[in-house]
C-alpha atoms as a PDB file:
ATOM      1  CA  UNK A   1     109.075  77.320 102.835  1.00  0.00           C
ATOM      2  CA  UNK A   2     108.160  80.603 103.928  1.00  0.00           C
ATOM      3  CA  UNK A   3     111.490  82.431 103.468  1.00  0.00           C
ATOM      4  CA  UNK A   4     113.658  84.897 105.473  1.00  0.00           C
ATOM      5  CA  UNK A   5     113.468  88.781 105.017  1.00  0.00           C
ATOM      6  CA  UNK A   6     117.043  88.739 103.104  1.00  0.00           C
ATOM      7  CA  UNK A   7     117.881  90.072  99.336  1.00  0.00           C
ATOM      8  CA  UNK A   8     115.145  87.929  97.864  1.00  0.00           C
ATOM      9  CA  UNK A   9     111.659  88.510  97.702  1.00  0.00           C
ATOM     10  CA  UNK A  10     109.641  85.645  98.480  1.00  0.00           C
ATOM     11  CA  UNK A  11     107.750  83.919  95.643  1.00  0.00           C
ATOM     12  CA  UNK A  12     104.560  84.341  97.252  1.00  0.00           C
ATOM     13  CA  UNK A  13     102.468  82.598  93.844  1.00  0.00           C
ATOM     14  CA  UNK A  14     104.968  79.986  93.521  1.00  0.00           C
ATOM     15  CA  UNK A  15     104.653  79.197  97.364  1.00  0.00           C
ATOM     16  CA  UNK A  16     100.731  79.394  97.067  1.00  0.00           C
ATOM     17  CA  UNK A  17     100.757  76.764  93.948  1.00  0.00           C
ATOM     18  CA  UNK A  18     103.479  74.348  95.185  1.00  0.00           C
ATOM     19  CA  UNK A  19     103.442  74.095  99.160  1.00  0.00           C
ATOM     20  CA  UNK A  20     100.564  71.476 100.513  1.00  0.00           C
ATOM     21  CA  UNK A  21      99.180  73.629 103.367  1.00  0.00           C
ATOM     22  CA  UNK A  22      97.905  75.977 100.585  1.00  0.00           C
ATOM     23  CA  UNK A  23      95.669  73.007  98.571  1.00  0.00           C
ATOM     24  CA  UNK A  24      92.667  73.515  98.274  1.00  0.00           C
ATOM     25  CA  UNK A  25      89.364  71.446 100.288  1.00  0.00           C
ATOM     26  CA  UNK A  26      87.839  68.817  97.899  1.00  0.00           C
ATOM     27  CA  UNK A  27      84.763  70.372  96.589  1.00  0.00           C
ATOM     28  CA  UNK A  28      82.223  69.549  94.403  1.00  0.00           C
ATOM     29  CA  UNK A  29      82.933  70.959  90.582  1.00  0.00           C
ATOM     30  CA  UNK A  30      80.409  73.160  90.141  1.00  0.00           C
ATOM     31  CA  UNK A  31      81.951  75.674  93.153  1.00  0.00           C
ATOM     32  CA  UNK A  32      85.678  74.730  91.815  1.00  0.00           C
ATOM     33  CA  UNK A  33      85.558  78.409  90.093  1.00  0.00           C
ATOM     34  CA  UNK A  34      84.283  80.146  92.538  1.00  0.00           C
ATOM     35  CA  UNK A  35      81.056  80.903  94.443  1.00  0.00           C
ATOM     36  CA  UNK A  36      78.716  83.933  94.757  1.00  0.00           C
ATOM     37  CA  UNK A  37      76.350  85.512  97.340  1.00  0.00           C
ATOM     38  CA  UNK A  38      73.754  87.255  95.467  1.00  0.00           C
ATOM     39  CA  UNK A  39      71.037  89.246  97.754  1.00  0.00           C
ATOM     40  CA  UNK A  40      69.630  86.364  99.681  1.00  0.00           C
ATOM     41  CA  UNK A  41      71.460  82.845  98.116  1.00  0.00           C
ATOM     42  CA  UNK A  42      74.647  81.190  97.339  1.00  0.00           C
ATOM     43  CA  UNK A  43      75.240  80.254  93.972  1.00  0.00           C
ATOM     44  CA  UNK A  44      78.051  78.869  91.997  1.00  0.00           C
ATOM     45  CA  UNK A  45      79.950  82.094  90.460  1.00  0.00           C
ATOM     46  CA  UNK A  46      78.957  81.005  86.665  1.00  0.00           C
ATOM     47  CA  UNK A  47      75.382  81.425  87.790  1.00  0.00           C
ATOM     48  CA  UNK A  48      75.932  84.585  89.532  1.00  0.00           C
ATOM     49  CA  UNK A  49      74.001  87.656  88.110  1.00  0.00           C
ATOM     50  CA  UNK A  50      72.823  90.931  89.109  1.00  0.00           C
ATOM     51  CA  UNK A  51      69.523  92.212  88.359  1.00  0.00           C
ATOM     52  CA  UNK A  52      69.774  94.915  85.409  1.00  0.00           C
ATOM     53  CA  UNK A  53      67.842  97.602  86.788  1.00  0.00           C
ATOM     54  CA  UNK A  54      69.971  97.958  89.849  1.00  0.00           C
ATOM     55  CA  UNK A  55      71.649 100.990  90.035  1.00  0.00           C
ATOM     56  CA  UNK A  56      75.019  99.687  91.207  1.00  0.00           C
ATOM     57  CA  UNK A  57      75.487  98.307  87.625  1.00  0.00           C
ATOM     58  CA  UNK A  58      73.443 101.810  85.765  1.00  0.00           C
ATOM     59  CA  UNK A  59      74.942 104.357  87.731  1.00  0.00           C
ATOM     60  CA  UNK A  60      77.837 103.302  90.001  1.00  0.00           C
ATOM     61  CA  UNK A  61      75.899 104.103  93.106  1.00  0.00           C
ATOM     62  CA  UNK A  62      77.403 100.807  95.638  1.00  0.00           C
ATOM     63  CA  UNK A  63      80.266 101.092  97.941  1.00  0.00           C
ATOM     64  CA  UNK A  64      82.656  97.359  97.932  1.00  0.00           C
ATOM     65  CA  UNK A  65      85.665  96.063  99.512  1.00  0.00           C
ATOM     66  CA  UNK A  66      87.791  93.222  99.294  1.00  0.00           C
ATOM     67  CA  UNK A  67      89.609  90.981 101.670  1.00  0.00           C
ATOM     68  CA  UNK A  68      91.947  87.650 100.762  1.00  0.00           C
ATOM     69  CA  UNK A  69      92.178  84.520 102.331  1.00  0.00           C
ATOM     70  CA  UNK A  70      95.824  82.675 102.456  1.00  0.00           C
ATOM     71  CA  UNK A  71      96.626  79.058 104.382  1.00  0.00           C
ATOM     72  CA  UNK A  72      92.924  79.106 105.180  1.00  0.00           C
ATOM     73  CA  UNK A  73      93.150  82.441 106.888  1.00  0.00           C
ATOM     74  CA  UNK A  74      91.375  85.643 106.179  1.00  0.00           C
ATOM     75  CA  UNK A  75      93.936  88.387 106.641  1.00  0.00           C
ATOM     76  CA  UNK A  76      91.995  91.577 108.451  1.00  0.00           C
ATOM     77  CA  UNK A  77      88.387  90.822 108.388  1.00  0.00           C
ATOM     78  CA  UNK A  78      87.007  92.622 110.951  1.00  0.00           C
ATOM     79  CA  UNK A  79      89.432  95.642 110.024  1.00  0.00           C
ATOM     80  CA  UNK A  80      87.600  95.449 106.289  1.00  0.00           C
ATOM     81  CA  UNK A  81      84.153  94.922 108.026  1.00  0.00           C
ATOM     82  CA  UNK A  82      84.584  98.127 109.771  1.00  0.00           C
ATOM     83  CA  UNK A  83      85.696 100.142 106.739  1.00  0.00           C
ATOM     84  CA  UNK A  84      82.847  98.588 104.505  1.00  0.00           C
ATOM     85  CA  UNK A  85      80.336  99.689 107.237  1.00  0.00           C
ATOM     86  CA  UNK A  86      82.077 103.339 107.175  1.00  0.00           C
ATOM     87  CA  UNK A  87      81.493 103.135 103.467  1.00  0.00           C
ATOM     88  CA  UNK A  88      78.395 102.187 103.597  1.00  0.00           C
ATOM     89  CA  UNK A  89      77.379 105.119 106.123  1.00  0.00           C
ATOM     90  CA  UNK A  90      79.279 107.556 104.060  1.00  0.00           C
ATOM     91  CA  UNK A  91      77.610 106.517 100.991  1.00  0.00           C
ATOM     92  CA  UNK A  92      73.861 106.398 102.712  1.00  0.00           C
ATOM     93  CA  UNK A  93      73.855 102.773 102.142  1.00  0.00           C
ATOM     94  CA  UNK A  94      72.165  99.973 104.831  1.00  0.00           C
ATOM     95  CA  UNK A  95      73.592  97.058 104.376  1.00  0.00           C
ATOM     96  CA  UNK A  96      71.129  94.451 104.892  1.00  0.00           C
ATOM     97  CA  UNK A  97      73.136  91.695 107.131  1.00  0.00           C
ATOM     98  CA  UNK A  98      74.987  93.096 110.897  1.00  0.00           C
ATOM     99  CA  UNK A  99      78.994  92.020 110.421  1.00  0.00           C
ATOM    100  CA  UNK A 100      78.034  89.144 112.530  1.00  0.00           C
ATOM    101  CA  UNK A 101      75.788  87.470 109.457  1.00  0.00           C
ATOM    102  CA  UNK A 102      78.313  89.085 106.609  1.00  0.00           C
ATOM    103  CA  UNK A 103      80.816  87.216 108.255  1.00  0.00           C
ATOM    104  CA  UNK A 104      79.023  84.076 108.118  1.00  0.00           C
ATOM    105  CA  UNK A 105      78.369  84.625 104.560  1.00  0.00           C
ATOM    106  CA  UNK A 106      82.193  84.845 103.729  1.00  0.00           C
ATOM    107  CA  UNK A 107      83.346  82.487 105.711  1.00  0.00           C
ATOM    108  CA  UNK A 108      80.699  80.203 104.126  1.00  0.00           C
ATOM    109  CA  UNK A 109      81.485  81.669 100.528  1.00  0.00           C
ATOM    110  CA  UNK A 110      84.864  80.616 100.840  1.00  0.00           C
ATOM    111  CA  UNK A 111      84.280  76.839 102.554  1.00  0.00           C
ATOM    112  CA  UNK A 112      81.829  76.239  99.863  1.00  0.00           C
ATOM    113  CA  UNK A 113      84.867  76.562  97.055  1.00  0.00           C
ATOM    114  CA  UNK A 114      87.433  74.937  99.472  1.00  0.00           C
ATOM    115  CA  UNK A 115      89.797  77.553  98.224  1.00  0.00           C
ATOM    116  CA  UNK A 116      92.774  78.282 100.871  1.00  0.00           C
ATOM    117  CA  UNK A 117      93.977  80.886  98.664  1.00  0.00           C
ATOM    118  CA  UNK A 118      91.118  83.162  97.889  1.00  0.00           C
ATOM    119  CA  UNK A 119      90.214  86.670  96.473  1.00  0.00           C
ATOM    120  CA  UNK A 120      86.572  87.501  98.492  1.00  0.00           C
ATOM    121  CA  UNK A 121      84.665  90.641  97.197  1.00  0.00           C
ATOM    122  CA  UNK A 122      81.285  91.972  98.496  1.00  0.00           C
ATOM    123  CA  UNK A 123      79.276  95.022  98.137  1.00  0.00           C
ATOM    124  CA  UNK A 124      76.048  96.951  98.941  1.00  0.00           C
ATOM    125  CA  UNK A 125      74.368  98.774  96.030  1.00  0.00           C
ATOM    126  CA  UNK A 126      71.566 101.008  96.022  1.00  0.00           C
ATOM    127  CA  UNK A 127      69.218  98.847  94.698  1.00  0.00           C
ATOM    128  CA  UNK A 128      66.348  99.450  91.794  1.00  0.00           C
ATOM    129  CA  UNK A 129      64.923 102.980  91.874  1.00  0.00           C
ATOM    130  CA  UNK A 130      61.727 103.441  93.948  1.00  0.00           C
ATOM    131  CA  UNK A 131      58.208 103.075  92.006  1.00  0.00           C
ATOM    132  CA  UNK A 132      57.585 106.649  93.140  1.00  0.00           C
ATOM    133  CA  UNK A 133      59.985 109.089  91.716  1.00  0.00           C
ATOM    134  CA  UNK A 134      60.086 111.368  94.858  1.00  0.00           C
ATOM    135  CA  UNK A 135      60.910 108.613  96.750  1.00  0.00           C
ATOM    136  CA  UNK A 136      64.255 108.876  94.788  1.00  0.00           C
ATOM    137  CA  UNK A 137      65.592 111.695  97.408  1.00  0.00           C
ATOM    138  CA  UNK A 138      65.255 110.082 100.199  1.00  0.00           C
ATOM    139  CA  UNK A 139      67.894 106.933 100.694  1.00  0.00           C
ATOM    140  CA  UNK A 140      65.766 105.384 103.257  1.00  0.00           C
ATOM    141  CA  UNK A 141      62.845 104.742 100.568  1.00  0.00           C
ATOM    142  CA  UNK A 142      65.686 102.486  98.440  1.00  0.00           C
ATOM    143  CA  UNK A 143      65.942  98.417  98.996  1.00  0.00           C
ATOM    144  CA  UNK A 144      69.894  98.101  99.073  1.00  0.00           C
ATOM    145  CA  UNK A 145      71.171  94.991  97.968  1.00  0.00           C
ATOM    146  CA  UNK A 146      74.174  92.298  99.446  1.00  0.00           C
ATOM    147  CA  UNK A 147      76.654  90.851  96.713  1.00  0.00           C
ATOM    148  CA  UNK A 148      79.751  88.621  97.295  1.00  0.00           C
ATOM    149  CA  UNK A 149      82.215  86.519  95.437  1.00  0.00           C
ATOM    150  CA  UNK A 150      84.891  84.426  96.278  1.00  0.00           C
ATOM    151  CA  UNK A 151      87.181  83.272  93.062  1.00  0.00           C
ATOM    152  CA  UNK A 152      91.125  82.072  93.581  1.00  0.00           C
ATOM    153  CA  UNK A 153      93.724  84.855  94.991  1.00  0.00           C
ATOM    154  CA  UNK A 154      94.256  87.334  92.441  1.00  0.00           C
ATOM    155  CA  UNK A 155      97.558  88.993  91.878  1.00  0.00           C
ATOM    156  CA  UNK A 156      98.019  91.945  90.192  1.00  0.00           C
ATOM    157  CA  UNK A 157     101.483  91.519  88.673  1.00  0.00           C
ATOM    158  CA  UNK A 158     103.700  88.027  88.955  1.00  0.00           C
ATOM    159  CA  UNK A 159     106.500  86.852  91.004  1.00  0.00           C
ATOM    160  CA  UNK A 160     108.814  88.177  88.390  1.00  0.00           C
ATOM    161  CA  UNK A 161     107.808  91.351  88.587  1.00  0.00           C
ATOM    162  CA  UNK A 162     107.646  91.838  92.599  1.00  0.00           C
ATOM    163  CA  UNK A 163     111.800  90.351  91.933  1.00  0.00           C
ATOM    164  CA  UNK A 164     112.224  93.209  89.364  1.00  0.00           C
ATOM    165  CA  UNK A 165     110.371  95.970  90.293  1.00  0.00           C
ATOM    166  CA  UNK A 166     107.765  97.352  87.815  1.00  0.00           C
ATOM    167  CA  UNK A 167     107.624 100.897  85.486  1.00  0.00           C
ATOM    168  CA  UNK A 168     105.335 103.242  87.210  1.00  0.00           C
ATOM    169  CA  UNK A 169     103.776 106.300  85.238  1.00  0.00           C
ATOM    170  CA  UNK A 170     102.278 109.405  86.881  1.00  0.00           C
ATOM    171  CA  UNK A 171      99.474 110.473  84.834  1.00  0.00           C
ATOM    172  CA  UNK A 172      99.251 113.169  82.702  1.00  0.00           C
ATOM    173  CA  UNK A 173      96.196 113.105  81.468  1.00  0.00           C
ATOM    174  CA  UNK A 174      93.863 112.528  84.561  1.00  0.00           C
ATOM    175  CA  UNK A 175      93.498 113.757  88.114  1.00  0.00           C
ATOM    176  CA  UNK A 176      91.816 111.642  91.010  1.00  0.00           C
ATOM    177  CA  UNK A 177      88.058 112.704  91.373  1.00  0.00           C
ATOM    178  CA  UNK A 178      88.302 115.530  94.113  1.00  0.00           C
ATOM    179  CA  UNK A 179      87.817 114.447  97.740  1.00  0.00           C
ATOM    180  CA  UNK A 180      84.807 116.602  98.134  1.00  0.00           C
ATOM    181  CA  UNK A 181      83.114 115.030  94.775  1.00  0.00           C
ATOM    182  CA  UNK A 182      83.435 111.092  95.592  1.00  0.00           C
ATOM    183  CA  UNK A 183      84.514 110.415  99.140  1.00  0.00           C
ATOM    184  CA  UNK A 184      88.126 108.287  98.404  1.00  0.00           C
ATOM    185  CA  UNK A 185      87.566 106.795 101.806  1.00  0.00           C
ATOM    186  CA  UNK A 186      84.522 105.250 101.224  1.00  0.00           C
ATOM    187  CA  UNK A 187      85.563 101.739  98.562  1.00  0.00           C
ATOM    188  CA  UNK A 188      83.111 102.882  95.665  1.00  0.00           C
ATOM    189  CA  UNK A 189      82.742 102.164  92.113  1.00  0.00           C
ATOM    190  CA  UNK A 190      83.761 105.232  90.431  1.00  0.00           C
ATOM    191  CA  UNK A 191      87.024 104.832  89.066  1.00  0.00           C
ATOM    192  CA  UNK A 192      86.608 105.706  85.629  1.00  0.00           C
ATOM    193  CA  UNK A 193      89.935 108.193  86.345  1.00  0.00           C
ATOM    194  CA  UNK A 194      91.866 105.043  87.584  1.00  0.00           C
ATOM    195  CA  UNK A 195      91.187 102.838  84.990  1.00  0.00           C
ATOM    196  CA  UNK A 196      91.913 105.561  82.207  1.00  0.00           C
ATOM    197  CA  UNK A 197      95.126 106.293  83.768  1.00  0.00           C
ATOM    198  CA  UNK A 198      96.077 102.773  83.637  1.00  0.00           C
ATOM    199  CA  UNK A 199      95.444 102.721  79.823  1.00  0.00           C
ATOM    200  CA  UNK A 200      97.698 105.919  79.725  1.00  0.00           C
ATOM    201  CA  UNK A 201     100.602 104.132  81.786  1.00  0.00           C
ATOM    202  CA  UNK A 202     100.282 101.145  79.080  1.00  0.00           C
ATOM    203  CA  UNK A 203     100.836 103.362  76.233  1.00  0.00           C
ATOM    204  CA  UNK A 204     103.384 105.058  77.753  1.00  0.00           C
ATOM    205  CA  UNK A 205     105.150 101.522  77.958  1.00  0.00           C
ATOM    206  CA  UNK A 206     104.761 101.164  81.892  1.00  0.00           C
ATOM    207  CA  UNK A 207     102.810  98.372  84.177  1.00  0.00           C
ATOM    208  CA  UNK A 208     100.969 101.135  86.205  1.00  0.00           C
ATOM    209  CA  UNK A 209      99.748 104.416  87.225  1.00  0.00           C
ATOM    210  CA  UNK A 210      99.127 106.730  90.079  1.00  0.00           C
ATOM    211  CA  UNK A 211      97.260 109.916  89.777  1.00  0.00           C
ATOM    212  CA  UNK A 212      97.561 113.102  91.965  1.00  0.00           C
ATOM    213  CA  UNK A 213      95.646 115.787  92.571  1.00  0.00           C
ATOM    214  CA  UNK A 214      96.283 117.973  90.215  1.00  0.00           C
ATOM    215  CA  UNK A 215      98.137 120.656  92.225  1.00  0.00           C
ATOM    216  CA  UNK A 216     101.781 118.320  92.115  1.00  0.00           C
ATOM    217  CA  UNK A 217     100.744 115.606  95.467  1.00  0.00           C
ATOM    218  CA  UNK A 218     100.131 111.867  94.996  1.00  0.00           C
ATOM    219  CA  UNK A 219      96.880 110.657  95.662  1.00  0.00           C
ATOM    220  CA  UNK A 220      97.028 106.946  94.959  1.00  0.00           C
ATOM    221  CA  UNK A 221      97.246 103.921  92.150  1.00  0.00           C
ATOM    222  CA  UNK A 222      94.314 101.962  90.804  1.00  0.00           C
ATOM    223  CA  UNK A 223      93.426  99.920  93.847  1.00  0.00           C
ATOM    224  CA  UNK A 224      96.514 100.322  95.525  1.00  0.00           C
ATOM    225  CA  UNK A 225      97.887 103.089  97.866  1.00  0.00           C
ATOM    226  CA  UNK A 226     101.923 103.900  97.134  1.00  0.00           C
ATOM    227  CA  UNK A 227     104.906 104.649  99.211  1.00  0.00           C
ATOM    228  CA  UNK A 228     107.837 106.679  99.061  1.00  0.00           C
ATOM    229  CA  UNK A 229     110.828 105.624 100.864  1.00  0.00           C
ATOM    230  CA  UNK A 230     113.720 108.376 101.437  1.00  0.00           C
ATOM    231  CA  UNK A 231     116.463 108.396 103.950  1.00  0.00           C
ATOM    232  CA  UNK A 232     115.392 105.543 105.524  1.00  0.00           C
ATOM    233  CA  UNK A 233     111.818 107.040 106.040  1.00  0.00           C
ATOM    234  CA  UNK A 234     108.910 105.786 104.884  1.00  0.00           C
ATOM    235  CA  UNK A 235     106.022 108.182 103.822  1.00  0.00           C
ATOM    236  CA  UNK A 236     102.495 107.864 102.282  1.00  0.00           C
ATOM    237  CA  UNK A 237      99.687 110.242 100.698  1.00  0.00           C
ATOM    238  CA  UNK A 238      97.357 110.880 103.930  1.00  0.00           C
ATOM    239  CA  UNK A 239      94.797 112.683 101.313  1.00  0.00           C
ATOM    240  CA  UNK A 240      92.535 111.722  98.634  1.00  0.00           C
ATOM    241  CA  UNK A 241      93.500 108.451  98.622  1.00  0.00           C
ATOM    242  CA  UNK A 242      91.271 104.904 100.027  1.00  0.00           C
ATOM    243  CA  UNK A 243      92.335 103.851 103.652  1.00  0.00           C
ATOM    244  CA  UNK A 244      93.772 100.692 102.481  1.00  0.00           C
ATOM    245  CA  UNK A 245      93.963  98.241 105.250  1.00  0.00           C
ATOM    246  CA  UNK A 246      97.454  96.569 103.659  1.00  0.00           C
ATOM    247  CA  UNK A 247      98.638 100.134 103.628  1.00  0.00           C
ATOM    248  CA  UNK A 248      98.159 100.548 107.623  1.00  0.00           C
ATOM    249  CA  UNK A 249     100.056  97.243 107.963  1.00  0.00           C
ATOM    250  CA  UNK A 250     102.914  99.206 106.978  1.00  0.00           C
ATOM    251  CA  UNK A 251     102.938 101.361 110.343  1.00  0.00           C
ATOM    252  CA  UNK A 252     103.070  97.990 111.994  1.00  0.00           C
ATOM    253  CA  UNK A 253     105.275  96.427 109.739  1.00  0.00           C
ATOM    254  CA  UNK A 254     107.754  99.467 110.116  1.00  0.00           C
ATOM    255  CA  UNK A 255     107.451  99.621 113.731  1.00  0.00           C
ATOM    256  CA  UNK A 256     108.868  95.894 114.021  1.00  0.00           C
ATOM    257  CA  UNK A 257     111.842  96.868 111.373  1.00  0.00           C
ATOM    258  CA  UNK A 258     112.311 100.164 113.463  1.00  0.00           C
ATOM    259  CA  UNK A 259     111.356 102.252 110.217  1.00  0.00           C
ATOM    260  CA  UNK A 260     109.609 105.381 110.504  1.00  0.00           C
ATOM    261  CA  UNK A 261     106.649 105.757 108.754  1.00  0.00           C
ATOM    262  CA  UNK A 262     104.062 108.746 108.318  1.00  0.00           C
ATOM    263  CA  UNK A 263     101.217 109.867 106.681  1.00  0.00           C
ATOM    264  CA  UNK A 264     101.369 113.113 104.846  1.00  0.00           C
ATOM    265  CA  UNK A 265     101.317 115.316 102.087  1.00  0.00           C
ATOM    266  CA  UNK A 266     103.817 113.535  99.256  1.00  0.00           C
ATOM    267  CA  UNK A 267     104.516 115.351  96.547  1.00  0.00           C
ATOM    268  CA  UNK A 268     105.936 114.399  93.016  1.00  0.00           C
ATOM    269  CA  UNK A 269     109.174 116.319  94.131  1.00  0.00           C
ATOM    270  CA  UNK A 270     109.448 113.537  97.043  1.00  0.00           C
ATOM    271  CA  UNK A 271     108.536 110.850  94.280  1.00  0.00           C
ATOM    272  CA  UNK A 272     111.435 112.550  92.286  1.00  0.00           C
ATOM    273  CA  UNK A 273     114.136 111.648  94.694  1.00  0.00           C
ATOM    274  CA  UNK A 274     112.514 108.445  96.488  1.00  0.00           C
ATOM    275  CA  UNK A 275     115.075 105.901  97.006  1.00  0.00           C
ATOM    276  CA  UNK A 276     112.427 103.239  96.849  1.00  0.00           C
ATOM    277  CA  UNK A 277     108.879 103.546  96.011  1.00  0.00           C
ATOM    278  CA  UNK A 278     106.003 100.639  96.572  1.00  0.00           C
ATOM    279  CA  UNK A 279     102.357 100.107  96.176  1.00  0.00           C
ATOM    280  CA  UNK A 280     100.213  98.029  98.781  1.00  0.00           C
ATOM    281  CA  UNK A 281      96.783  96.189  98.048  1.00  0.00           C
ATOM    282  CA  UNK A 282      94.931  93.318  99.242  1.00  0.00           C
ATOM    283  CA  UNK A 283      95.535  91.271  95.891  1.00  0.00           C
ATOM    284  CA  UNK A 284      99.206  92.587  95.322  1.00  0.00           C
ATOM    285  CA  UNK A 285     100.498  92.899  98.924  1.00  0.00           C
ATOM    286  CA  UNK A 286     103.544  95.013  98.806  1.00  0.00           C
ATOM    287  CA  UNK A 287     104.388  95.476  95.193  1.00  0.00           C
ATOM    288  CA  UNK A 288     108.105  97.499  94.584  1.00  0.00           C
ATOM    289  CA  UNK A 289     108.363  99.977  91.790  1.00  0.00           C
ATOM    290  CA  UNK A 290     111.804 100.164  89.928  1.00  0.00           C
ATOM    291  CA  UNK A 291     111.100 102.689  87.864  1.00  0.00           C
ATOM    292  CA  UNK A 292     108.919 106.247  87.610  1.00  0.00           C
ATOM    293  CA  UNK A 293     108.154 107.839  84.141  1.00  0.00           C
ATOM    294  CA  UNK A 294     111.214 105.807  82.581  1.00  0.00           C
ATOM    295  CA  UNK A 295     113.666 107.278  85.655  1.00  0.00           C
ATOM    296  CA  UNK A 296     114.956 104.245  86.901  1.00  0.00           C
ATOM    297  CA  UNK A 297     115.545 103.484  90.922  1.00  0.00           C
ATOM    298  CA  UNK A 298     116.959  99.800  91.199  1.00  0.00           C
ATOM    299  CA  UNK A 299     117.593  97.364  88.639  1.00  0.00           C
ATOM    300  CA  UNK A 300     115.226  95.227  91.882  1.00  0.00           C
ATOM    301  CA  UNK A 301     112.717  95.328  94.309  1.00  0.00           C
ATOM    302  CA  UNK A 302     115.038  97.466  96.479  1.00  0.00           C
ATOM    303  CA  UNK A 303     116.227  96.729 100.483  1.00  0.00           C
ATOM    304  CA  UNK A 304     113.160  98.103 102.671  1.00  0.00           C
ATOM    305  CA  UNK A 305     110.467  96.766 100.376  1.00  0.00           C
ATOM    306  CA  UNK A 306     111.561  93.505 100.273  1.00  0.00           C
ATOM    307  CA  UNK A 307     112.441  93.173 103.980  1.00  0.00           C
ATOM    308  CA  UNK A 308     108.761  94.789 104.408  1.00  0.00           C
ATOM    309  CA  UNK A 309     107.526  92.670 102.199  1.00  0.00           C
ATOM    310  CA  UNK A 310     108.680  89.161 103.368  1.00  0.00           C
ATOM    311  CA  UNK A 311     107.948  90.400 106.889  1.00  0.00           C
ATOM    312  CA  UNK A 312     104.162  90.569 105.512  1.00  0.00           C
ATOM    313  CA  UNK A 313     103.968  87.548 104.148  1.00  0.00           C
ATOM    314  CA  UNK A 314     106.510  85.550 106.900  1.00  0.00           C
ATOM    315  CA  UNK A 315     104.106  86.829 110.001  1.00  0.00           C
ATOM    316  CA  UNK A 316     100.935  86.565 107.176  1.00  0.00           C
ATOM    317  CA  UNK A 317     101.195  82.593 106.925  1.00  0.00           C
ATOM    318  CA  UNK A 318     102.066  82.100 110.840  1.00  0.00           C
ATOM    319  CA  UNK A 319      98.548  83.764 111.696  1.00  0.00           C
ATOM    320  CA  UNK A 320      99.414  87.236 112.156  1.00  0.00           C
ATOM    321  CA  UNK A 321      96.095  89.395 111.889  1.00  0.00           C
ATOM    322  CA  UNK A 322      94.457  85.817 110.715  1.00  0.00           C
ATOM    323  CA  UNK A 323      90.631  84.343 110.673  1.00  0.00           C
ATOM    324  CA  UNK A 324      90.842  80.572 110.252  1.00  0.00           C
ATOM    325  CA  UNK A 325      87.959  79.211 108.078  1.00  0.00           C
ATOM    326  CA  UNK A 326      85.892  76.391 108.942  1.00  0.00           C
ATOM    327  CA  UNK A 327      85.813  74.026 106.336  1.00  0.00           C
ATOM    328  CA  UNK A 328      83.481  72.152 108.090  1.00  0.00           C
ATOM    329  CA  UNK A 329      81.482  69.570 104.863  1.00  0.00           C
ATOM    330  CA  UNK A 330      80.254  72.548 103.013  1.00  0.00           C
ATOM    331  CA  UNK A 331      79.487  70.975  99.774  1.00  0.00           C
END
């Protein structure tokens, strides 16, 4: 069952549990949780540890992206390969392996676990500080360091909630670091603002956050870029916010429904009368949003999300943008 693109959103868990093209390979136990990459070696992801010292764990200084794997199928990889290597150039990072070899090590990451429904994660971190501290200034003096994991697909909220819609809070209390301070475009760990912001949106009784810039426009949602739909137009932040690659599926996605969609300046006057508003990630997909700061918009995911999202997932499972994995004997 993959579904139509009527009044229903598609139970994309429930599909991913229950339908047999989505089992998993046979693999030994020991990779059944997951597997990691870590600097020059696979290891099973309960062994998988990064050295103390490096600076991607003491002072956030590593640039990361994530890409998912459905029905055996990465969705974008070479589009996330070319943003991670823009991150890593932004960040004066040198990632040890060309895409051709990080490929290889996801693909093989993922074969290793057998999972055909996968969450796969990898970064570059500075490293451990030079033995010379004037070396320190100079990035090229620094030993950066590969990462990856692959664990199951991760969802950030349940089939229930994509069929209902969840309660959205703009934050009050925090801004999204300024463009010219952290570089949004660039996947990076500093997102102390993101994750506070969610803690505000739970106290506030909501399911999530998005932070703007402090002068009244949207920025974005912790790991998730959001959408405004008005008029039968669809619009997005084009500033401060991560280039998510599920987000530019929506220009594609819209251009096959015949919806416009742009990317501009969105302010919280156009959140104020949105008809619809939704969020897009690579573990959530396309998640609607029934309600902003306790102003309710649908009692449901409403009409253009959920024809946008079954479209993703409907053209998603029959290969659209897809990778197939080699399962090969990896044990």
């Amino acid at each position: 069952m993959i579904g139509g693109l009527g009044d229903m959103i598609i139970p994309v868990k429930q599909v991913m549990q229950t339908e047999a093209s989505h089992g998993s390979v046979l693999r030994d136990p020991e990779w059944a949780k997951g597997a990691g990459y870590i600097i020059d070696r696979f290891v099973p992801l309960d062994k998988a540890a990064i050295p103390i010292t490096d600076l991607g764990f003491l002072r956030a200084d590593a640039v990361y992206d994530v890409v998912t794997v459905s029905r055996g199928q990465f969705f974008q990889l070479e589009r996330h390969q070319k943003r991670f290597a823009k991150s890593c150039a932004r960040m004066k990072l040198t990632n040890p392996f060309d895409m051709r070899s990080e490929a290889a090590i996801l693909h093989d990451l993922v074969a290793k676990t057998g999972l055909k429904d996968a969450y796969v994660w990898w970064a570059v971190t500075r490293g451990a500080n030079p033995k010379v501290p004037a070396d320190r200034l100079h990035a090229d003096k620094f030993t950066n360091r590969f990462y990856a994991f692959v664990i199951p697909y991760v969802f950030i909220k349940e089939d229930e909630d994509r069929q209902s819609g969840i309660k959205l809070h703009v934050s009050k209390e925090y801004i999204r670091i300024p463009q010219n301070a952290v570089d949004p475009r660039a996947k990076n760990f500093c997102s102390l603002d993101l994750n506070m912001s969610l803690m505000e949106a739970g106290s506030a009784g909501a399911e999530w956050s998005v932070l703007t810039d402090g002068n009244g426009n949207l920025t974005e949602s912790p790991g998730s870029n959001i959408f405004v739909v008005r008029n039968g137009r669809i619009i997005t932040p084009d500033a401060g916010c991560l280039e998510g690659i599920t987000g530019q599926t929506i220009f594609e996605l819209g251009s096959k429904l015949g919806i416009e969609v742009l990317s501009c300046t969105v302010t919280l006057d156009d959140l104020a009368i949105a008809n619809e508003v939704f969020l897009t990630s690579s573990a959530g997909g396309i998640l609607p949003v029934a309600e902003v700061d306790g102003v309710r918009l649908a009692n449901n995911a409403g009409p253009v999300t959920t024809q946008l999202h079954n479209l993703y997932w409907t053209l998603r499972w029959q290969g659209w943008h897809g990778t197939a994995i080699d399962y090969g004997d990896l044990g």
